[in-house]
Protein backbone atom coordinates (compact mmCIF):
# COMPACT_ATOMS: atom_id res chain seq x y z
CA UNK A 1 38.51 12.29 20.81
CA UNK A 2 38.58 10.20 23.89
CA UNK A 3 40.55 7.32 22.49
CA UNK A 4 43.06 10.36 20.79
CA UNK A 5 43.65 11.72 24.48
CA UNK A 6 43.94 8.17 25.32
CA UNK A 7 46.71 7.19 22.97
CA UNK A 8 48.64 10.65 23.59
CA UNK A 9 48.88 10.34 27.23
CA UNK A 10 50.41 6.63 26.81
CA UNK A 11 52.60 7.29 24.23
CA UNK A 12 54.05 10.22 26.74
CA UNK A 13 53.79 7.79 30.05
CA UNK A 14 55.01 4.96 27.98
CA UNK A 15 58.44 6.96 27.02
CA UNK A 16 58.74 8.17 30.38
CA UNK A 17 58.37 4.66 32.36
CA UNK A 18 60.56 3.24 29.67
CA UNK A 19 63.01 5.86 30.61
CA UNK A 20 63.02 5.06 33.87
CA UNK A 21 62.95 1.45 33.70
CA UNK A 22 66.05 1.19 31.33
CA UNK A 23 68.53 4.21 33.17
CA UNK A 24 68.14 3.14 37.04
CA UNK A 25 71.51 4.11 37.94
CA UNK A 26 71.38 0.17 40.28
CA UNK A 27 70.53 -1.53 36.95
CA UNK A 28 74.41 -0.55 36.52
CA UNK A 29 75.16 -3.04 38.69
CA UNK A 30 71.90 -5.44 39.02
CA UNK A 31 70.21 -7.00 36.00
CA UNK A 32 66.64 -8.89 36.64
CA UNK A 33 63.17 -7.99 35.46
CA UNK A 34 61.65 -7.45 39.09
CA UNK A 35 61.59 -3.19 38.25
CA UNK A 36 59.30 -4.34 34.77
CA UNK A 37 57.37 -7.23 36.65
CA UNK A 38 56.59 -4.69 39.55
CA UNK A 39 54.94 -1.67 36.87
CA UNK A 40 53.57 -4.89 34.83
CA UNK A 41 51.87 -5.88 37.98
CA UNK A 42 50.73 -2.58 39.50
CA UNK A 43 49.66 -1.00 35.67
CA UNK A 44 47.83 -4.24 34.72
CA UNK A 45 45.87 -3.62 38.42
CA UNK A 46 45.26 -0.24 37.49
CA UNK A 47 43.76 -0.69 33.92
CA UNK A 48 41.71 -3.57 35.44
CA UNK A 49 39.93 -1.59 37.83
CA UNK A 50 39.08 1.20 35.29
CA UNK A 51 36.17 -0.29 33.55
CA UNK A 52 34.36 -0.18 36.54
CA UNK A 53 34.78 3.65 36.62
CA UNK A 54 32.62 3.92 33.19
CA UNK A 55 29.69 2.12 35.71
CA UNK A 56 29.60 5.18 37.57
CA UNK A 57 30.43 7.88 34.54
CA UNK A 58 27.53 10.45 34.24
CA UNK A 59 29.12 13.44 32.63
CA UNK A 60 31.12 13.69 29.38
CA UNK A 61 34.59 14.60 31.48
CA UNK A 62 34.29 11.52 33.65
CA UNK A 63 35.34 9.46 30.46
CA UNK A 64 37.90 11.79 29.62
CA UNK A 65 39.59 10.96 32.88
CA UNK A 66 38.83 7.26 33.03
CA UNK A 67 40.48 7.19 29.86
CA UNK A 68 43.37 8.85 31.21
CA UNK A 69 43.98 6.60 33.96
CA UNK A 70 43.83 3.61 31.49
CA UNK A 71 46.57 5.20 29.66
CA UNK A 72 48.65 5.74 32.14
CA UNK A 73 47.95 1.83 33.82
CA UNK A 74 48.62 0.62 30.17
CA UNK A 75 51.93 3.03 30.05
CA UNK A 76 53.21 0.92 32.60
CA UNK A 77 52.56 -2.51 31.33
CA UNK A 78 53.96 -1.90 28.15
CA UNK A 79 57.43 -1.02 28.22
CA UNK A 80 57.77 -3.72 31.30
CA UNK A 81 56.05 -6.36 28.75
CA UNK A 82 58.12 -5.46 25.75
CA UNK A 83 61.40 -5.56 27.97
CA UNK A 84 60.64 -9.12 29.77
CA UNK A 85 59.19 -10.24 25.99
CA UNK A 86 62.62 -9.11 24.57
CA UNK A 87 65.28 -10.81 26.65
CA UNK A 88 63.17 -14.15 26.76
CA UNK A 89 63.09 -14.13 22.51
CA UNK A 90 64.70 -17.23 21.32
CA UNK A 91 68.02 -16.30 19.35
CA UNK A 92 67.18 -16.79 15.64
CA UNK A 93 63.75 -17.22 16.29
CA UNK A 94 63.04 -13.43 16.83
CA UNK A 95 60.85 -12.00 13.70
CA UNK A 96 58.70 -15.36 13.99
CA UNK A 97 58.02 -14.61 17.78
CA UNK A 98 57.12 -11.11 17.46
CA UNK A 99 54.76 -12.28 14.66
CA UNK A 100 53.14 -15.00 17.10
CA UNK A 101 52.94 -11.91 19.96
CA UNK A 102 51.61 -9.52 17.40
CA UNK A 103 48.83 -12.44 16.26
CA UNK A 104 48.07 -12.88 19.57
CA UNK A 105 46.95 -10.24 20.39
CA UNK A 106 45.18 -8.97 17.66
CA UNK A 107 42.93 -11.77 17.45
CA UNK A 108 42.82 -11.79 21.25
CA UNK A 109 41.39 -8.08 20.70
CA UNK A 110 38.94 -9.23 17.77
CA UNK A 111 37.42 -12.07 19.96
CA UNK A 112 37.10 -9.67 23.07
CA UNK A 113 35.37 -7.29 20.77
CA UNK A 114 33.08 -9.76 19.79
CA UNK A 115 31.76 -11.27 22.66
CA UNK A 116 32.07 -7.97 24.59
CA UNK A 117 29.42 -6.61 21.79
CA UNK A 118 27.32 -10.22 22.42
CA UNK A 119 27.42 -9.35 26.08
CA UNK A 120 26.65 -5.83 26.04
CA UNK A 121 23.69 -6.75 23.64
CA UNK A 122 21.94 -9.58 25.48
CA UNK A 123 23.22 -8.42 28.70
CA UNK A 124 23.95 -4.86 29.24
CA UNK A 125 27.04 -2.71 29.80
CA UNK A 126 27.32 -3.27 33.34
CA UNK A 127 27.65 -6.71 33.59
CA UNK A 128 29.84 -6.64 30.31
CA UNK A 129 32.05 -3.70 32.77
CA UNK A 130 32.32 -6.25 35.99
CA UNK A 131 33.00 -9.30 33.92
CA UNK A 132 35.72 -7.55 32.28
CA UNK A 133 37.21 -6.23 35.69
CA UNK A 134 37.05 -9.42 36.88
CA UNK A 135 39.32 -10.95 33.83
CA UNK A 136 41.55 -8.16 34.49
CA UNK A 137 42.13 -9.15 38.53
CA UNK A 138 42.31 -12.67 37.42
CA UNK A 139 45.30 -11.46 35.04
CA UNK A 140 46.75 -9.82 38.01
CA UNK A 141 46.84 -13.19 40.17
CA UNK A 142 48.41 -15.48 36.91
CA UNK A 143 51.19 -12.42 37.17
CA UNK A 144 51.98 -14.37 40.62
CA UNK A 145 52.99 -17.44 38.82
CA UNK A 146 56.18 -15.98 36.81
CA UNK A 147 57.37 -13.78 39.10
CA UNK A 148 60.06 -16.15 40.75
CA UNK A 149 61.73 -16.24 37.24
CA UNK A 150 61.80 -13.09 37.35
CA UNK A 151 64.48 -12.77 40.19
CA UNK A 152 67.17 -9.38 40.47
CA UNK A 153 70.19 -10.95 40.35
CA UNK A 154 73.58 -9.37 40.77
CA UNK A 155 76.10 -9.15 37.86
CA UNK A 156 78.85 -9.25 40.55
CA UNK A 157 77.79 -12.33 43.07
CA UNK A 158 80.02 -10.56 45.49
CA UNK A 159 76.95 -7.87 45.50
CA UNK A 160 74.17 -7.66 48.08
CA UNK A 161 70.56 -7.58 46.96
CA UNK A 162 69.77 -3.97 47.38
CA UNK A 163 67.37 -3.43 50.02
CA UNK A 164 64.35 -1.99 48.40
CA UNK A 165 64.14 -4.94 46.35
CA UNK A 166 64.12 -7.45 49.03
């Protein structure tokens, strides 16, 4: 049930940040990734701080909204990920690169699932919840090291930056 209101509530956020991130009435005239790199950056924050939130779940409903807030973090990664992943595809190269992506991260999310069950075991959940908060941070800082290629540039170089974007 949890994981159900989980999925519902991303697939919802995820059209609606895609929406937004595609039909800026400035990405008219500006094209750059710095609009997907900023809800990359600020969702992947978000969804890293919410396993700490299951440390200090008591009551049933407390998931329930953990869960939510994941969704929406993880609403905002995605269609910023799939955008940036999209224009960077090699030409002719495309099916063979969403394969690698697609490997990637299932058996990224097979090996997390096993050592997160070797952790919890041996461990305990609370360790396993701050370890994986701490990955999740970590993620947040390697973020810092693309974003200069990720630069707004205007379509026109007669155009000013626009201000909000620095």
């Amino acid at each position: 049930m949890v994981i159900a209101l989980q999925y519902k509530r991303q697939g919802n956020m995820i059209m609606e940040s895609g929406l937004w991130n595609s039909k800026e009435s400035w990405q008219v005239l500006y094209h750059g990734e710095k609009d997907d790199y900023y809800f990359i950056l600020i969702g992947t924050f978000i969804a890293s701080l919410t396993p700490l939130g299951f440390i200090f779940a008591s009551l049933p409903w407390h998931i329930y909204v953990i869960q939510i807030i994941f969704a929406i973090a993880m609403a905002m990664v995605s269609p910023g990920w799939g955008g940036i992943f999209v224009r960077h595809i090699d030409k002719g190269k495309e099916a063979m690169t969403w394969s690698f992506a697609g490997s990637a991260v299932g058996i990224g999310a097979g090996v997390a699932g096993i050592i997160g069950g070797i952790v919890a075991k041996f461990v305990g959940f609370t360790p396993l919840f701050i370890g994986v908060s701490i990955l999740g941070i970590i993620a947040c800082f390697l973020l810092f090291l693309i974003s200069k290629d990720l630069i707004l540039k205007p379509k026109d170089p007669s155009l000013p930056l626009p201000k909000i974007f620095g």
